[in-house]
Protein backbone atom coordinates (compact mmCIF):
# COMPACT_ATOMS: atom_id res chain seq x y z
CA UNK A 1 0.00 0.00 0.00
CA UNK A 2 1.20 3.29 -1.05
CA UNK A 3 2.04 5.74 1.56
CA UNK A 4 -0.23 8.97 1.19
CA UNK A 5 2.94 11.01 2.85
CA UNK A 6 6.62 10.63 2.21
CA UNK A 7 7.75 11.05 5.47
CA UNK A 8 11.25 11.60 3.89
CA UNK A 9 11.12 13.56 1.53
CA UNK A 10 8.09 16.15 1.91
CA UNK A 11 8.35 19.46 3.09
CA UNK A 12 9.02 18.83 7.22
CA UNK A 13 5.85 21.65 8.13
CA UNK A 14 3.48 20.41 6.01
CA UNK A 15 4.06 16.53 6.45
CA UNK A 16 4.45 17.41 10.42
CA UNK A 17 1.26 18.79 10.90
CA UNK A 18 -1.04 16.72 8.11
CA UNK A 19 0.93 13.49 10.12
CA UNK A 20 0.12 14.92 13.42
CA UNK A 21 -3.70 16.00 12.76
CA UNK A 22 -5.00 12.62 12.00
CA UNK A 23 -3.09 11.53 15.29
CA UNK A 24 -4.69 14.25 17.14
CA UNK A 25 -7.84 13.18 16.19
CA UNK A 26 -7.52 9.70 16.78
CA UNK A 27 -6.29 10.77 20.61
CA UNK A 28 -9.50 13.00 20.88
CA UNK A 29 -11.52 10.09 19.88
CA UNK A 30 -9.89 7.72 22.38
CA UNK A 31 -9.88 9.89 25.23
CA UNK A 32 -13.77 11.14 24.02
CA UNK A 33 -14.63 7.58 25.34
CA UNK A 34 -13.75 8.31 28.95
CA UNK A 35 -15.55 11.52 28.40
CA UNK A 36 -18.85 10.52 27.37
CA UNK A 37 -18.55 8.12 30.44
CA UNK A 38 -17.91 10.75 32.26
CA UNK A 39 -20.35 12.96 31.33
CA UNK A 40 -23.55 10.29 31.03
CA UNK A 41 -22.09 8.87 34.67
CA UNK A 42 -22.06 12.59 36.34
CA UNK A 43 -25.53 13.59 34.47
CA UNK A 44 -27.51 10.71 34.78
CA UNK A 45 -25.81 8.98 38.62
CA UNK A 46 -24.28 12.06 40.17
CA UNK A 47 -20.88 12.91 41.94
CA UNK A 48 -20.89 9.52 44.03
CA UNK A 49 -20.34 7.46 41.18
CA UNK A 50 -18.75 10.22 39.20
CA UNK A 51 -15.87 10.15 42.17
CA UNK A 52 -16.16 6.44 41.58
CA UNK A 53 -15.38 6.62 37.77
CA UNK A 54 -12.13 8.94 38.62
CA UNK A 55 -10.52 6.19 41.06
CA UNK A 56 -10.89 3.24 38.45
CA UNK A 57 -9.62 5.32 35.16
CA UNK A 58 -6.70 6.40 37.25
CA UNK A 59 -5.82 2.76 37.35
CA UNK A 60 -6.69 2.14 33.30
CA UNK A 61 -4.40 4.63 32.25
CA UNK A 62 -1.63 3.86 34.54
CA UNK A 63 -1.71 0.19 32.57
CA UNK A 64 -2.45 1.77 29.13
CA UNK A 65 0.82 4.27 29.96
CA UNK A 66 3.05 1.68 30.23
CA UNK A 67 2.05 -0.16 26.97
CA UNK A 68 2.21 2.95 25.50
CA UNK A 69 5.76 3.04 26.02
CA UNK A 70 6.91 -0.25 24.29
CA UNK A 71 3.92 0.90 21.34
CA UNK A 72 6.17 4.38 20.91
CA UNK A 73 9.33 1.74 20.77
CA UNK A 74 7.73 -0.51 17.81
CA UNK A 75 6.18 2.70 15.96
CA UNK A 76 9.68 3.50 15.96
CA UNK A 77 11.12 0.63 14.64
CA UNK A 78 8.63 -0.12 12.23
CA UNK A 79 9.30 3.43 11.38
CA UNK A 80 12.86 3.14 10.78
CA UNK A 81 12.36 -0.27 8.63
CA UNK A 82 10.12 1.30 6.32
CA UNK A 83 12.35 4.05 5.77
CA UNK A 84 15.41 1.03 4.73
CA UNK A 85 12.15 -0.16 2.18
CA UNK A 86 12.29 -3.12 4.83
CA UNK A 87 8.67 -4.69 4.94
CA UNK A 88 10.11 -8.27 6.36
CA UNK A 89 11.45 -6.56 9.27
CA UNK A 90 8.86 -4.91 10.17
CA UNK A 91 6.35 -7.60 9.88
CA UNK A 92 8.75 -9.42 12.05
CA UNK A 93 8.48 -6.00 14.37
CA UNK A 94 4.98 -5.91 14.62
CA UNK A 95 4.35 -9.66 15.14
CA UNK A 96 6.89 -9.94 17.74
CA UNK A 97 5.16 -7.13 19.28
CA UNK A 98 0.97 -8.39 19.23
CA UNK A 99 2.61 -11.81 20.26
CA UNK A 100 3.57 -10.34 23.55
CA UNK A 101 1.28 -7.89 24.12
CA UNK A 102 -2.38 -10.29 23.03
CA UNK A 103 -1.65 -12.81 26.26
CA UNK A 104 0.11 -10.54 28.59
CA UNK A 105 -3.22 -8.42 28.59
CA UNK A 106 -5.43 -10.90 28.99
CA UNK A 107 -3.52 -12.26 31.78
CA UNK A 108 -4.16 -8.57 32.81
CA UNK A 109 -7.87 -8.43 32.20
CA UNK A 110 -8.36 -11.43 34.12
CA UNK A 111 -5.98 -10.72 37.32
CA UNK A 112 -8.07 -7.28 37.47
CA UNK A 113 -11.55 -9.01 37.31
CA UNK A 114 -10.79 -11.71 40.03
CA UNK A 115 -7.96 -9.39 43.08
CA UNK A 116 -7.19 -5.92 41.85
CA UNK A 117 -10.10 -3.74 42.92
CA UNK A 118 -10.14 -4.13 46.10
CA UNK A 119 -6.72 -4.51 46.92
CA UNK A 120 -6.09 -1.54 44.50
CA UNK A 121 -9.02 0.93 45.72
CA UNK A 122 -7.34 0.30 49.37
CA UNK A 123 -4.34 1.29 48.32
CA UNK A 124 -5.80 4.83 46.98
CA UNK A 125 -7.84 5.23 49.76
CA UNK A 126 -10.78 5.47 48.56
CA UNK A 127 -13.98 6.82 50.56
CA UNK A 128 -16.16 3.62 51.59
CA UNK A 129 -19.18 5.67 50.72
CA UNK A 130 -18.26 4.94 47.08
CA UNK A 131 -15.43 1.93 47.52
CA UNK A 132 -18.61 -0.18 45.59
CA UNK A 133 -19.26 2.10 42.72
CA UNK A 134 -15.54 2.18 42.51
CA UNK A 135 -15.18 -1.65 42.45
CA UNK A 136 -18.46 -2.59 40.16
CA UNK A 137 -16.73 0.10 37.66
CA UNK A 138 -13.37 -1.28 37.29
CA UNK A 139 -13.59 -4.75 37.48
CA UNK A 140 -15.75 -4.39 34.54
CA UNK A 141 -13.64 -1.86 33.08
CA UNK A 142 -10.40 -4.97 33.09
CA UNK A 143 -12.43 -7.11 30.49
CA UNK A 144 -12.11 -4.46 28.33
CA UNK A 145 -8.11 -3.70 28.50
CA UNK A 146 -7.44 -6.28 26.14
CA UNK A 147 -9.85 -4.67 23.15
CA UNK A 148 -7.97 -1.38 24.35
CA UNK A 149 -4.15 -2.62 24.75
CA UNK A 150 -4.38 -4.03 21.20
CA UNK A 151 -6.13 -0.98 19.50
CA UNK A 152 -3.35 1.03 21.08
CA UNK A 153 -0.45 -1.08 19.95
CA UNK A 154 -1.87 -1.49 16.42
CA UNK A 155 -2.46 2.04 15.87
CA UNK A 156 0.78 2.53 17.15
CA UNK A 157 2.36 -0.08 14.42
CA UNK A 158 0.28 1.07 11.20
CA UNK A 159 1.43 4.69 12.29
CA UNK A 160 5.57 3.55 11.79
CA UNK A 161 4.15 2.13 8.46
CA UNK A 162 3.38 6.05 7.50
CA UNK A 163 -0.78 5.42 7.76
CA UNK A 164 -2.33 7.64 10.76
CA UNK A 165 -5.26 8.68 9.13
CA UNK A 166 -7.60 5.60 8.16
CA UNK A 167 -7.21 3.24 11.54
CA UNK A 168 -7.61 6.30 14.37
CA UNK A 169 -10.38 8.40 12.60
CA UNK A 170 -12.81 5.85 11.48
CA UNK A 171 -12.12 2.93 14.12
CA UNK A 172 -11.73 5.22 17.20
CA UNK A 173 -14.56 7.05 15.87
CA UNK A 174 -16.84 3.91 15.91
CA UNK A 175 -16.07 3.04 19.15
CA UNK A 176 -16.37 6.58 20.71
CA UNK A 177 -20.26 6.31 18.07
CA UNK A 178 -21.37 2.65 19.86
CA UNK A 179 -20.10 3.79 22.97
CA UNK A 180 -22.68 7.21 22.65
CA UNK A 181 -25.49 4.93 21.84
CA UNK A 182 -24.95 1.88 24.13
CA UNK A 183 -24.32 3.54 27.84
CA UNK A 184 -27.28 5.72 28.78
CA UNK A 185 -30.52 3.66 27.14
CA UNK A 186 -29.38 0.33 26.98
CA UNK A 187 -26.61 0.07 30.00
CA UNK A 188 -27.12 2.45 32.48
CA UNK A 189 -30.93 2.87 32.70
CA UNK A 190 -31.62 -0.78 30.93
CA UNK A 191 -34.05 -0.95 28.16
CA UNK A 192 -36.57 -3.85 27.28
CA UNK A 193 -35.21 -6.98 29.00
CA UNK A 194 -31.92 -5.53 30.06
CA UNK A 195 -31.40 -4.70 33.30
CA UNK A 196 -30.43 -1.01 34.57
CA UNK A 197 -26.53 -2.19 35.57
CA UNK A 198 -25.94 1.57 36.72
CA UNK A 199 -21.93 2.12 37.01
CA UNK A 200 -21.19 -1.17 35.90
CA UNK A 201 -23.30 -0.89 32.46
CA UNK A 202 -21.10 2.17 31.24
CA UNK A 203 -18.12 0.40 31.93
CA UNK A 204 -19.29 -2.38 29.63
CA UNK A 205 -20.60 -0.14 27.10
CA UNK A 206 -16.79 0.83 26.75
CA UNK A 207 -15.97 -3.26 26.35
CA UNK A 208 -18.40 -4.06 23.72
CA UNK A 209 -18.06 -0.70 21.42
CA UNK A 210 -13.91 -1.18 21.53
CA UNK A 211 -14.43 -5.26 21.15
CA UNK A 212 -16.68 -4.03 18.14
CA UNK A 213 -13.98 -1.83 17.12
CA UNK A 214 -10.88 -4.01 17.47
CA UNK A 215 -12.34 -6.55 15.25
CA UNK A 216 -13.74 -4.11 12.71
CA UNK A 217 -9.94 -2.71 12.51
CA UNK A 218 -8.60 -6.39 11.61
CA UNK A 219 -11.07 -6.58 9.19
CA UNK A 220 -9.87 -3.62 7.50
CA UNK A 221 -5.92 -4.16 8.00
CA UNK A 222 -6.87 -7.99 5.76
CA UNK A 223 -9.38 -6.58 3.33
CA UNK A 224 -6.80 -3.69 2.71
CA UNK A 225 -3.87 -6.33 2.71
CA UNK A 226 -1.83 -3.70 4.45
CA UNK A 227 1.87 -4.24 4.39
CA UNK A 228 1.66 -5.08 8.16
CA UNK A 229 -0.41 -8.31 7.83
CA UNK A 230 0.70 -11.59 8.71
CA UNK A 231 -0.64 -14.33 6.25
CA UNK A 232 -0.01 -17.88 6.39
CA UNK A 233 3.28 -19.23 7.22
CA UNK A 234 4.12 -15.96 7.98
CA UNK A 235 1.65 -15.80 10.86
CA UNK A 236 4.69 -17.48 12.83
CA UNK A 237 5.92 -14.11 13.34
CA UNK A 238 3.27 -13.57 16.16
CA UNK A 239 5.51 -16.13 18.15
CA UNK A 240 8.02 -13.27 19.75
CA UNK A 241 11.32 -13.09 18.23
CA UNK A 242 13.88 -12.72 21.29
CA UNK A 243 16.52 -10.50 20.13
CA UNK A 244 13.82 -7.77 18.89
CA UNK A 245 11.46 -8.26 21.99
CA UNK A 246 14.74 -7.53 23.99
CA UNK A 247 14.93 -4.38 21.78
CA UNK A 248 11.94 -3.45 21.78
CA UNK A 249 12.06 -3.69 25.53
CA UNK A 250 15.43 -1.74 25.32
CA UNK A 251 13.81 1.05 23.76
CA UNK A 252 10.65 1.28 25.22
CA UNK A 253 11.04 0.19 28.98
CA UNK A 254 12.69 4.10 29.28
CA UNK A 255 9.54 5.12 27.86
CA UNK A 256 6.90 2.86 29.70
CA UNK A 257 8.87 4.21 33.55
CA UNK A 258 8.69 7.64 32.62
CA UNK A 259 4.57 7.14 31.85
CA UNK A 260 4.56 5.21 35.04
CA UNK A 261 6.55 8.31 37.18
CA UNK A 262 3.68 10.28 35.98
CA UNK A 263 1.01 8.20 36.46
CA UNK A 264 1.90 6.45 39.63
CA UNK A 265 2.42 10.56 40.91
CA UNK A 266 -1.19 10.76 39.97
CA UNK A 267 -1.91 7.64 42.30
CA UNK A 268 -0.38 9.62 44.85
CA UNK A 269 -2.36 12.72 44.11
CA UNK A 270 -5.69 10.64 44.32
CA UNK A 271 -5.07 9.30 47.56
CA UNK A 272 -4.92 12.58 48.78
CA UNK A 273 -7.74 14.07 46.73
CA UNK A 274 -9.82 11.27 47.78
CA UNK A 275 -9.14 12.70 51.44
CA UNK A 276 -10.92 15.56 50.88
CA UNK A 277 -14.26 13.81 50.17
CA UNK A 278 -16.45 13.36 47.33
CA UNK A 279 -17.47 16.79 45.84
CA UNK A 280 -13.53 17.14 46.06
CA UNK A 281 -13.11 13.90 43.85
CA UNK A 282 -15.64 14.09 41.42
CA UNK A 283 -13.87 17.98 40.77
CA UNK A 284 -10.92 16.36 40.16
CA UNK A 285 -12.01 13.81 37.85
CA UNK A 286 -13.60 16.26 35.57
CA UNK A 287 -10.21 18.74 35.35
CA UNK A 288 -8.75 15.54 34.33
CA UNK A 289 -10.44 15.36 31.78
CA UNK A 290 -10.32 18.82 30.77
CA UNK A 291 -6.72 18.78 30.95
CA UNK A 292 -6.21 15.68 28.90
CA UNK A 293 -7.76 17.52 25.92
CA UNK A 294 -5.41 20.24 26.49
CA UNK A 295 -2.50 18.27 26.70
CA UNK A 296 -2.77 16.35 23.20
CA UNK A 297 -1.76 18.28 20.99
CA UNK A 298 1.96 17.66 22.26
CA UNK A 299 1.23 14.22 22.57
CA UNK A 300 0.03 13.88 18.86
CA UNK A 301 3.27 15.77 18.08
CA UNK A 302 5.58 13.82 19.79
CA UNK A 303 4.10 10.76 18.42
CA UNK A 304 4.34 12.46 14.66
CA UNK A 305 7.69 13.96 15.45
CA UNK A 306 8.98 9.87 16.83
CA UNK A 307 7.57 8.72 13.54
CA UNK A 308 8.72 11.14 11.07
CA UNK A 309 12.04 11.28 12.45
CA UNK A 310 12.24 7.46 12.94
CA UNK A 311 12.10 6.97 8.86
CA UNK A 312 14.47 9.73 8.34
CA UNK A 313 16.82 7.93 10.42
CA UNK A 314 16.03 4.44 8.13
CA UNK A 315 17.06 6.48 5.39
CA UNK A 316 19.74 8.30 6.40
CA UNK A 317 18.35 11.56 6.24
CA UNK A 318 20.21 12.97 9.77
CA UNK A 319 20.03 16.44 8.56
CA UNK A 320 16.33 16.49 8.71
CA UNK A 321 15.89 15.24 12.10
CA UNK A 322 16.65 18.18 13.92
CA UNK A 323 14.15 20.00 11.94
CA UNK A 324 11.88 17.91 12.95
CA UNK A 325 12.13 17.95 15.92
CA UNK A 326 12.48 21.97 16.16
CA UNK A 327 9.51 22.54 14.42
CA UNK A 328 7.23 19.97 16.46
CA UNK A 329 8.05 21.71 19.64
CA UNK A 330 7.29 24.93 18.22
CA UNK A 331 3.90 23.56 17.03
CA UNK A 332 2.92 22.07 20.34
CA UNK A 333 3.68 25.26 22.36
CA UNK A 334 1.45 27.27 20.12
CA UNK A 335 -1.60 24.73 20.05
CA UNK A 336 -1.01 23.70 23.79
CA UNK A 337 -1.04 27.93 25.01
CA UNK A 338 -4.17 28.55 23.13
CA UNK A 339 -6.14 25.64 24.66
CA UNK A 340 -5.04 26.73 28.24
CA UNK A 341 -6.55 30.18 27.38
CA UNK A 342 -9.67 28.99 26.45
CA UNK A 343 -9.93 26.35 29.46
CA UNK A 344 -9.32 29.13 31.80
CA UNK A 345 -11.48 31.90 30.11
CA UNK A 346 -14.42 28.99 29.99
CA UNK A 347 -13.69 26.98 33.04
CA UNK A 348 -17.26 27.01 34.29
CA UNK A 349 -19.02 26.43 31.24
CA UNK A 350 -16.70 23.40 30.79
CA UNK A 351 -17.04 21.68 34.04
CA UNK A 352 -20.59 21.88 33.76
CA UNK A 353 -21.34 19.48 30.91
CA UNK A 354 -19.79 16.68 33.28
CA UNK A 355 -20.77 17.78 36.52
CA UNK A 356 -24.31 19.80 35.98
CA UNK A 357 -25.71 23.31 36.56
CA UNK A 358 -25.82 23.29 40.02
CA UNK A 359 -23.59 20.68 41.54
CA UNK A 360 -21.56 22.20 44.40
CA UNK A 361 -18.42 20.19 42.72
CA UNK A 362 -18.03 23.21 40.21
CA UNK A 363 -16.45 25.68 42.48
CA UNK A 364 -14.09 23.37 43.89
CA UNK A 365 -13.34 22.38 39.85
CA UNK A 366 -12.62 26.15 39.07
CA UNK A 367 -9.90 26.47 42.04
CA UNK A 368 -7.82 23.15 41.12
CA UNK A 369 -8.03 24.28 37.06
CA UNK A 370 -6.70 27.90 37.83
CA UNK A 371 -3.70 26.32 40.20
CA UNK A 372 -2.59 23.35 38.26
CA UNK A 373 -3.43 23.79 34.12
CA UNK A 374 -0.29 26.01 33.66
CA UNK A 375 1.86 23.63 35.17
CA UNK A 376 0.27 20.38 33.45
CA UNK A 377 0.25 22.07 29.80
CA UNK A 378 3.90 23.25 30.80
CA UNK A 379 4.58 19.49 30.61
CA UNK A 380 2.67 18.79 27.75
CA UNK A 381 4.59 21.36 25.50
């Protein structure tokens, strides 16, 4: 298949940004799931299981982080075999890679359903008022790591093969479209025979639309006969080839710590936040998700600017990487400053459409937003 961008030879602002948009999007669409549970979980159950939901997607993305490390290390050396003209290798790359990552999460998935949530909410502290809601929500949540973990890592491969447009933007976007439709009339509240599962019944809204969506993006990667398939004999290259899991590994295990630094900080911070009690939780959780939406545009970059650069270097184009890199920084501070102006200039109006009108969570919202967005887009750019 026919790259629609030549990563190494097009004009580095142009490709950057038409690479990075379609990335963008795909990271609103992922992160719009957790949103729209947010927002039908707030609405519809109110701050109780709202604080709930913030506890258990703490502990999703801490796991998600740390795959997303060793994903960034394949995208780059898929990236850096395509640039050679290498489709073997990276085959071999991206088998090696879904043969590790398919049973080590659902050895995850099922460890979660049968001892993490309790043992896990303990260790955040959370308030026994909603240690239930907490515990319904993420055990459920677990089954669906598996649909998510493999979305993420195959994203991640098809975007070193130069294609970040088709897989985020249409399969993202169907899960984020099932996800809309399944949670509030036939999870939440229940609907003919099914029963009204509450808490629960978002999470597994989330499971079936990315199930749905996990299988509808094999579909296409086979009909499309994308250079990344593995056919017949060749579908031995799932079974993990040592020398490049230990490089994968290698490159990505600096990656994965530094996402877990972050996000096992953010542990930290919810054990304290949980302290506070539950108006003070359910704030939190909704400026967390305000600020993830500010912070992707530098995340989109970096993940443009790792792939870009990563076929330069498979082609021995040096002299372009630094450009590369210059101008993706100078894109992200831009985007990433103009988002924090608007989240602080609309603040209210924004917390509202997860917490309602009148909940007395707002105010407290408002003063965590104007203390910590500077310093968490600072990061981001």
């Amino acid at each position: 298949m026919k790259q629609s961008i030549d990563l190494t030879t097009a004009p580095i602002n142009q490709a950057l940004l038409l690479f990075a948009l379609p990335t963008l999007g795909s990271s609103i669409l992922q992160s719009a799931n957790g949103s729209i549970d947010t927002i039908w979980i707030g609405q519809l159950l109110g701050e109780y299981a709202l604080a709930a939901t913030t506890n258990g997607n703490l502990v999703m993305f801490l796991l998600t982080a740390f795959v997303f490390g060793f994903g960034m290390a394949s995208t780059i050396l898929i990236g850096q075999a395509f640039g050679r003209r290498d489709i073997e290798t990276a085959r071999t790359i991206a088998g090696t890679t879904v043969g590790t990552f398919v049973p080590l999460s659902i050895v995850v998935a099922v460890i979660g359903w049968l001892l993490a949530p309790p043992k896990v909410l303990a260790l955040l502290g959370t308030p026994e008022t909603i240690e239930p809601l907490a515990r319904a929500f993420l055990q459920v949540t677990f089954l669906a790591m598996p649909a998510i973990l493999m979305q993420t890592i195959l994203m991640m491969a098809l975007r070193g093969s130069g294609d970040a447009v088709t897989p985020p933007l249409i399969f993202m976007g169907m899960a984020v479209l099932l996800d809309i439709v399944l949670n509030p009339p036939f999870f939440i509240l229940g609907w003919g025979p099914l029963p009204a599962l509450g808490i629960a019944g978002s999470a597994l809204a989330t499971a079936v639309a990315n199930y749905i969506s996990l299988a509808a993006m094999l579909y296409y990667i086979y009909h499309r006969d994308l250079p990344l398939r593995l056919r017949g004999r060749e579908l031995w290259l799932l079974v993990p080839d040592r020398k490049l899991l230990k490089l994968i590994f290698v490159k990505g295990l600096p990656m994965g710590i530094q996402m877990i630094v972050v996000s096992s900080s953010m542990l930290t911070m919810m054990r304290l936040v949980n302290r506070e009690g539950v108006d003070t939780t359910a704030a939190f959780g909704a400026t967390q998700q305000l600020w993830t939406y500010v912070q992707m545009p530098a995340m989109a970059l970096g993940a443009a600017v790792s792939a870009m650069a990563a076929q330069n270097i498979g082609a021995g184009k040096w002299d372009r990487v630094s450009s590369i890199t210059r101008i993706g920084t100078i894109y992200a501070v831009l985007m990433t400053g103009a988002l924090v102006g608007l989240l602080l200039v609309a603040d209210r109006q924004a917390l509202q459409i997860f917490l309602g009108a009148e909940s007395p969570a707002i105010a407290i919202g408002q003063h965590i937003g104007q203390i910590a967005t500077w310093g968490g887009s600072s990061r981001s750019a």
